[in-house]
PDB file of N, CA and C in Angstrom:
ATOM      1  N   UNK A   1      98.984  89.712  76.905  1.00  0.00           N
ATOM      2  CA  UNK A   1      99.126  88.958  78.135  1.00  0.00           C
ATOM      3  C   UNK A   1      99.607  89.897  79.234  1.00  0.00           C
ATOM      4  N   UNK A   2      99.081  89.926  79.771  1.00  0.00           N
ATOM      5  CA  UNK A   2      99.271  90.778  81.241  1.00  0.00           C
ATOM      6  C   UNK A   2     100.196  90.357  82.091  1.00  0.00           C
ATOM      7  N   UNK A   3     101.349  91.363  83.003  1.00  0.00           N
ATOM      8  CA  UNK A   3     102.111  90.537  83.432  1.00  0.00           C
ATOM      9  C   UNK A   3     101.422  91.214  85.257  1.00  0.00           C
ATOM     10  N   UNK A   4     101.048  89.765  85.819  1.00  0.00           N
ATOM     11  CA  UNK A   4     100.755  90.238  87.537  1.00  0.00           C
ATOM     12  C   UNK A   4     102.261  90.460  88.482  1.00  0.00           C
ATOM     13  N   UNK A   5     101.913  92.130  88.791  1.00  0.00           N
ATOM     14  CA  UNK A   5     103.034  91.733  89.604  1.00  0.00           C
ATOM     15  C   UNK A   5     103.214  91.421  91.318  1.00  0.00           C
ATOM     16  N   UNK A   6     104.262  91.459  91.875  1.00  0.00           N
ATOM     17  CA  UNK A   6     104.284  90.545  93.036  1.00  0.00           C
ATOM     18  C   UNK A   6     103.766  91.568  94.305  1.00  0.00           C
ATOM     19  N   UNK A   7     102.874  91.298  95.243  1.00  0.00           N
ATOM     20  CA  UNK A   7     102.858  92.577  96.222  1.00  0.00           C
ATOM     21  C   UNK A   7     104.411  92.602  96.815  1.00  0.00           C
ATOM     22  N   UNK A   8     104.646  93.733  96.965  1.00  0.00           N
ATOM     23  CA  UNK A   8     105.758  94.293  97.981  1.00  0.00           C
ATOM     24  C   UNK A   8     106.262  93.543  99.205  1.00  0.00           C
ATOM     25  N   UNK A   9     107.224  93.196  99.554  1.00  0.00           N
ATOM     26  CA  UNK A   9     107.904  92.596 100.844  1.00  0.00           C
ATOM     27  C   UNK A   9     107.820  93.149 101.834  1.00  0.00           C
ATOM     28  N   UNK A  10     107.507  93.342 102.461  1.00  0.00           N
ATOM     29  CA  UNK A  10     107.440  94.205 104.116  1.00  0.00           C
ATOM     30  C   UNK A  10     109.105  93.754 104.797  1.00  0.00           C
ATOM     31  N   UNK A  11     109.709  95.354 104.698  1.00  0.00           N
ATOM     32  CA  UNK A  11     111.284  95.155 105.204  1.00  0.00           C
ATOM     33  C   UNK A  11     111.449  95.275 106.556  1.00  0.00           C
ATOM     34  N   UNK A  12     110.424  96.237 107.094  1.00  0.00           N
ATOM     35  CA  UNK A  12     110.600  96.508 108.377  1.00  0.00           C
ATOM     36  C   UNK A  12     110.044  96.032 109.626  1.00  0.00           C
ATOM     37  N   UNK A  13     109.960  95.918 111.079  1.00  0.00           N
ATOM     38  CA  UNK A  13     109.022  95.147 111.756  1.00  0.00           C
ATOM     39  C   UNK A  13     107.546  95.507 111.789  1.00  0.00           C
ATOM     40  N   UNK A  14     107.629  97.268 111.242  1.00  0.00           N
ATOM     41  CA  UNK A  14     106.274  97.433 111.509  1.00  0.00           C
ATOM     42  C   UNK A  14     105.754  97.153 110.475  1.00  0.00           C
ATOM     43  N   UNK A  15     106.169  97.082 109.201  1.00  0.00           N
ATOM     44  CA  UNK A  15     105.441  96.431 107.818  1.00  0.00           C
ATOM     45  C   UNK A  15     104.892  95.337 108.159  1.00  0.00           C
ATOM     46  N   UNK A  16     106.042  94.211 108.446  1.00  0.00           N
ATOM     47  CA  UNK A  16     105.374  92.840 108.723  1.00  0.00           C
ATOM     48  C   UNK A  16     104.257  92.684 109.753  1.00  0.00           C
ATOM     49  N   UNK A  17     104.337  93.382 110.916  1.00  0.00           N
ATOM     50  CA  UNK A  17     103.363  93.372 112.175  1.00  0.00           C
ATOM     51  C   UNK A  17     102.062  94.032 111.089  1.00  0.00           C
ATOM     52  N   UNK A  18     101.818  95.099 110.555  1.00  0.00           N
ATOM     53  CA  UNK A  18     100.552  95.591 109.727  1.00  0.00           C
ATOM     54  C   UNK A  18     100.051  94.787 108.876  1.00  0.00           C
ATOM     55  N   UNK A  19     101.330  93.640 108.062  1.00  0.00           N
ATOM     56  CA  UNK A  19     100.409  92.921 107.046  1.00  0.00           C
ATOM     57  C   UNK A  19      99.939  92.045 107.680  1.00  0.00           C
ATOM     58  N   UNK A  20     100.478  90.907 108.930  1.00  0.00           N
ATOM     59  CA  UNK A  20      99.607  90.065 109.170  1.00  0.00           C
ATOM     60  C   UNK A  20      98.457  90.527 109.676  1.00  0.00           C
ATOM     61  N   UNK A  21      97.852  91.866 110.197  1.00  0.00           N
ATOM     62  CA  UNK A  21      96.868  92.222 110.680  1.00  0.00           C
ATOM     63  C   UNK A  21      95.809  92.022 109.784  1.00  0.00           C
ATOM     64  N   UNK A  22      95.977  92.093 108.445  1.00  0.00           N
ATOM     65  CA  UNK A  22      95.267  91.575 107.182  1.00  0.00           C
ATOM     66  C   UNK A  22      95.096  90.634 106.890  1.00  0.00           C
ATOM     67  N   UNK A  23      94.212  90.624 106.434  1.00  0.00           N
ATOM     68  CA  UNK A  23      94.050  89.295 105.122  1.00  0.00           C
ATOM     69  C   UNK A  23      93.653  89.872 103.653  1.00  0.00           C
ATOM     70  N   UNK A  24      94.713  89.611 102.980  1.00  0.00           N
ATOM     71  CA  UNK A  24      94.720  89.694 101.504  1.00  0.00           C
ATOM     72  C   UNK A  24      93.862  88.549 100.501  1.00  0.00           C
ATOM     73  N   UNK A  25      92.985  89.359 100.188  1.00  0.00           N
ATOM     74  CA  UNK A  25      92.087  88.218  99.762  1.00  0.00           C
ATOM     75  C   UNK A  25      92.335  87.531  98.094  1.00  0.00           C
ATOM     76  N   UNK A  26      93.131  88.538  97.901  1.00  0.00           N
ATOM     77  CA  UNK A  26      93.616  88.530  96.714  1.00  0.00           C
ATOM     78  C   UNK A  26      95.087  87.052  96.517  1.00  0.00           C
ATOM     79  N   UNK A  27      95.344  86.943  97.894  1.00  0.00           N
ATOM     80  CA  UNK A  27      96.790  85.572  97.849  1.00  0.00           C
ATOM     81  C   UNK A  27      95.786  84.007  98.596  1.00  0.00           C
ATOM     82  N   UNK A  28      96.014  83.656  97.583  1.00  0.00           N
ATOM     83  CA  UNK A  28      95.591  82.112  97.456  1.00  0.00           C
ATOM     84  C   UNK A  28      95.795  81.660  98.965  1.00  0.00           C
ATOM     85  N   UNK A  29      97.500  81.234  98.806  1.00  0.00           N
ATOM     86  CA  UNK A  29      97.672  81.254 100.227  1.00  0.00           C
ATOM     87  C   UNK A  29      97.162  81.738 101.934  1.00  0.00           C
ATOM     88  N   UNK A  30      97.176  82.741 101.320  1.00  0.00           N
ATOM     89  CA  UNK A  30      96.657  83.114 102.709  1.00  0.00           C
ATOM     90  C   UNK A  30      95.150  83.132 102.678  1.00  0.00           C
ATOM     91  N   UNK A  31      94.453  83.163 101.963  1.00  0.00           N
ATOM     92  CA  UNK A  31      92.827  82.722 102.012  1.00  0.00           C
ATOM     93  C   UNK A  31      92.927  81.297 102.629  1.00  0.00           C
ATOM     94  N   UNK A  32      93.583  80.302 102.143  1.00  0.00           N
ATOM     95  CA  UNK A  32      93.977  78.779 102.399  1.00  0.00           C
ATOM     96  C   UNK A  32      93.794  78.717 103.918  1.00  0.00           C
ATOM     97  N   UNK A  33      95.223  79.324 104.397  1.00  0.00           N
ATOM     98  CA  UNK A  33      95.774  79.864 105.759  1.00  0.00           C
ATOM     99  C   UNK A  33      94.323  80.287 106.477  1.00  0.00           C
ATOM    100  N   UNK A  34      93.497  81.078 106.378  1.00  0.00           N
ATOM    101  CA  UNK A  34      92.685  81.035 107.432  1.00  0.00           C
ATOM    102  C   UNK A  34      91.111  80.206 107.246  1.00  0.00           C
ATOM    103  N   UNK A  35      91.427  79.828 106.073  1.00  0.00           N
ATOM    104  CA  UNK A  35      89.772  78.770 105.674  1.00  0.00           C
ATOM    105  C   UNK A  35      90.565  77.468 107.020  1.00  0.00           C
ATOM    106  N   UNK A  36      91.234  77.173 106.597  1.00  0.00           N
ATOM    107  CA  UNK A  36      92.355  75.941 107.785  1.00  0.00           C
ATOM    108  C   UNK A  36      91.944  76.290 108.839  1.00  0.00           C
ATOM    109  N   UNK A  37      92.274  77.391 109.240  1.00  0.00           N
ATOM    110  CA  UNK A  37      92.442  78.290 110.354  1.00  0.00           C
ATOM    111  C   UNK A  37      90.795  78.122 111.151  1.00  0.00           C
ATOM    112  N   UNK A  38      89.898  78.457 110.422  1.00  0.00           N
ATOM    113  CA  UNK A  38      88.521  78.733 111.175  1.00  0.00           C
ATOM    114  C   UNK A  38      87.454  77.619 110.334  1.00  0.00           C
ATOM    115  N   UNK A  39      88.232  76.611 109.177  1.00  0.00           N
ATOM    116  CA  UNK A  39      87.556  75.176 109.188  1.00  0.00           C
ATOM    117  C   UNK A  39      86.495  75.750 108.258  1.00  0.00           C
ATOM    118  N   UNK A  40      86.452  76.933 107.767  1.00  0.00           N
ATOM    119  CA  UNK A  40      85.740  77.221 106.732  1.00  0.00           C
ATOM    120  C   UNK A  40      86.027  77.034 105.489  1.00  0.00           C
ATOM    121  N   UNK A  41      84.953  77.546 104.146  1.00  0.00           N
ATOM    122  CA  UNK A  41      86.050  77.188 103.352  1.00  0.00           C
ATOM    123  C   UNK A  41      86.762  78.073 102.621  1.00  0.00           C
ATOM    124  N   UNK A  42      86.938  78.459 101.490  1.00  0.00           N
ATOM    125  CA  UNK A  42      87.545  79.519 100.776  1.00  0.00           C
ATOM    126  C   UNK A  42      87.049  80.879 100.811  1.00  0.00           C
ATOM    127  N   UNK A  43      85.967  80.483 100.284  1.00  0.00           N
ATOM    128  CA  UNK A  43      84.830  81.292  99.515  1.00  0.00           C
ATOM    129  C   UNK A  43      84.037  81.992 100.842  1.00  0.00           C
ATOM    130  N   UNK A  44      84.113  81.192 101.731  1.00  0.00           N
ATOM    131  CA  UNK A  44      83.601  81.897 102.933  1.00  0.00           C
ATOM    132  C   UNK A  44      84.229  82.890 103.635  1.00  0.00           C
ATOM    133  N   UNK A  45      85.699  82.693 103.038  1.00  0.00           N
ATOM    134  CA  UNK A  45      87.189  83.696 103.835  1.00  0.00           C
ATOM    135  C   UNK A  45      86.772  84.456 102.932  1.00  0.00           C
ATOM    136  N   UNK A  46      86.689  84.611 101.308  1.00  0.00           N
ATOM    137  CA  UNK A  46      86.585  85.907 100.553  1.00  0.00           C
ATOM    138  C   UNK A  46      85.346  86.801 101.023  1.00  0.00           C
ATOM    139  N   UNK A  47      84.123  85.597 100.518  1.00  0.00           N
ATOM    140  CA  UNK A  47      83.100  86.604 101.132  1.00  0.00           C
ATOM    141  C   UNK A  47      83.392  87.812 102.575  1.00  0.00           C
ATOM    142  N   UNK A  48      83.940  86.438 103.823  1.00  0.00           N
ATOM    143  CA  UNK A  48      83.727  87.653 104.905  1.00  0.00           C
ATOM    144  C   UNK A  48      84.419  89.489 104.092  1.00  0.00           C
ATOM    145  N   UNK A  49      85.661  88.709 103.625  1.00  0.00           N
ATOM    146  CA  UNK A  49      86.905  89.521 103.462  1.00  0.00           C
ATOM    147  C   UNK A  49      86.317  90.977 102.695  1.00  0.00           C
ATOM    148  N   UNK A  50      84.879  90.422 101.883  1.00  0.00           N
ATOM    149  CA  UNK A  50      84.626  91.768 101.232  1.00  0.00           C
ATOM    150  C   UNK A  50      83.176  92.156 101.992  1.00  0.00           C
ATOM    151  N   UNK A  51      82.454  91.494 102.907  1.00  0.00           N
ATOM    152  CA  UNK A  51      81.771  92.182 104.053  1.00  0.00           C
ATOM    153  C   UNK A  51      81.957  92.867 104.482  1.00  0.00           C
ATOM    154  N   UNK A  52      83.101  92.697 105.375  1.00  0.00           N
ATOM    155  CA  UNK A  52      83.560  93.031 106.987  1.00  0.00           C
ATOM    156  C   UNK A  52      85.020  94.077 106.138  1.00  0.00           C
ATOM    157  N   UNK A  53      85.853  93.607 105.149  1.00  0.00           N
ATOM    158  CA  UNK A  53      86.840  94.371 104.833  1.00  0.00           C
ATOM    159  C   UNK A  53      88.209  93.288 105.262  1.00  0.00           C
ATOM    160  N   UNK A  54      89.580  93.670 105.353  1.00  0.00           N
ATOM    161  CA  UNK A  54      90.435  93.099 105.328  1.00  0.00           C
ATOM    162  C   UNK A  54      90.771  92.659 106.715  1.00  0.00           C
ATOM    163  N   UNK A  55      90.670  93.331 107.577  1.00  0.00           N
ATOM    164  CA  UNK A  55      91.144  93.146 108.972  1.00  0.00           C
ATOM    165  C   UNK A  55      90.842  91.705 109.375  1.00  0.00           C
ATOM    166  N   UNK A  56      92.199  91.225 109.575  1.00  0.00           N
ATOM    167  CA  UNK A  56      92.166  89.612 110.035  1.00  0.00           C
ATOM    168  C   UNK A  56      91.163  89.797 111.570  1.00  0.00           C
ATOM    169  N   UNK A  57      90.957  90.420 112.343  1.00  0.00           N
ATOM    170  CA  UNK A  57      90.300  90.468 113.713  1.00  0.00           C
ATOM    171  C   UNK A  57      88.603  90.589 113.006  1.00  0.00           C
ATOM    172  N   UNK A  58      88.350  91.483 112.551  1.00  0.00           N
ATOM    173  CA  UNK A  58      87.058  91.335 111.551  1.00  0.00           C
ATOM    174  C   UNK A  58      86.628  90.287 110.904  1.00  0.00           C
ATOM    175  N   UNK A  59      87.708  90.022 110.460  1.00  0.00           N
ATOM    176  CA  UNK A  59      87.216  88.379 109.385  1.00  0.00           C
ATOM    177  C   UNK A  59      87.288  87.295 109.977  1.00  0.00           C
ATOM    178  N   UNK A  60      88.176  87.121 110.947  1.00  0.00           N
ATOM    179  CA  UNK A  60      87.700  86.131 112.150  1.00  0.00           C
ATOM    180  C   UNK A  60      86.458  85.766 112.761  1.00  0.00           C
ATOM    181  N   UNK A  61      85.926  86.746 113.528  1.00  0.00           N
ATOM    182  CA  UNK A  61      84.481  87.239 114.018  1.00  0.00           C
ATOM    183  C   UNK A  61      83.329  86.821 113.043  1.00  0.00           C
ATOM    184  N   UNK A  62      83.698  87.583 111.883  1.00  0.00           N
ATOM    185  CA  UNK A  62      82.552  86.868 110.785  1.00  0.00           C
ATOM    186  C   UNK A  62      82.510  85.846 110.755  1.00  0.00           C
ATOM    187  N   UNK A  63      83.653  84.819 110.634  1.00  0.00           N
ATOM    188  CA  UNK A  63      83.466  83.372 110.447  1.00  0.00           C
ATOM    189  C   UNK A  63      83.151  82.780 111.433  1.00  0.00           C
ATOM    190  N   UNK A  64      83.388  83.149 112.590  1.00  0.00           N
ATOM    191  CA  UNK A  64      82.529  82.476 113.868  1.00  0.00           C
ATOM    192  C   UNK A  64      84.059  81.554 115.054  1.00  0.00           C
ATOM    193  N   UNK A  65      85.219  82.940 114.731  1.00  0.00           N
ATOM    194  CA  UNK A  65      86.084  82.430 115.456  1.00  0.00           C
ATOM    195  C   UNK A  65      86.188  83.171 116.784  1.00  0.00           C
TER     196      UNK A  65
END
């Protein structure tokens, strides 16, 4: 049994300012967070996510925000 571990906390302001620039396609949540976001659905946030790459400004655009 494999144990998953947790991504890293972002301590500093510029950590946190770099991760939201992403989208981690890999956290449930935040796939959730922008399918909501641009009314798409999941699968459409992953796809862009491995098109276009991680950049939340990229994966926006793809989805037609």
């Amino acid at each position: 049994m494999a144990v998953k571990k947790k991504a890293p906390i972002a301590k500093t302001a510029r950590g946190r300012k770099q991760d939201r620039s992403r989208v981690a396609s890999g956290q449930d949540y935040e796939v959730r967070y922008e399918a909501k976001k641009s009314g798409r659905s999941a699968s459409a946030v992953k796809k862009a996510v491995k098109k276009v790459g991680n950049s939340r400004k990229k994966v926006e655009r793809k989805l037609g925000r």
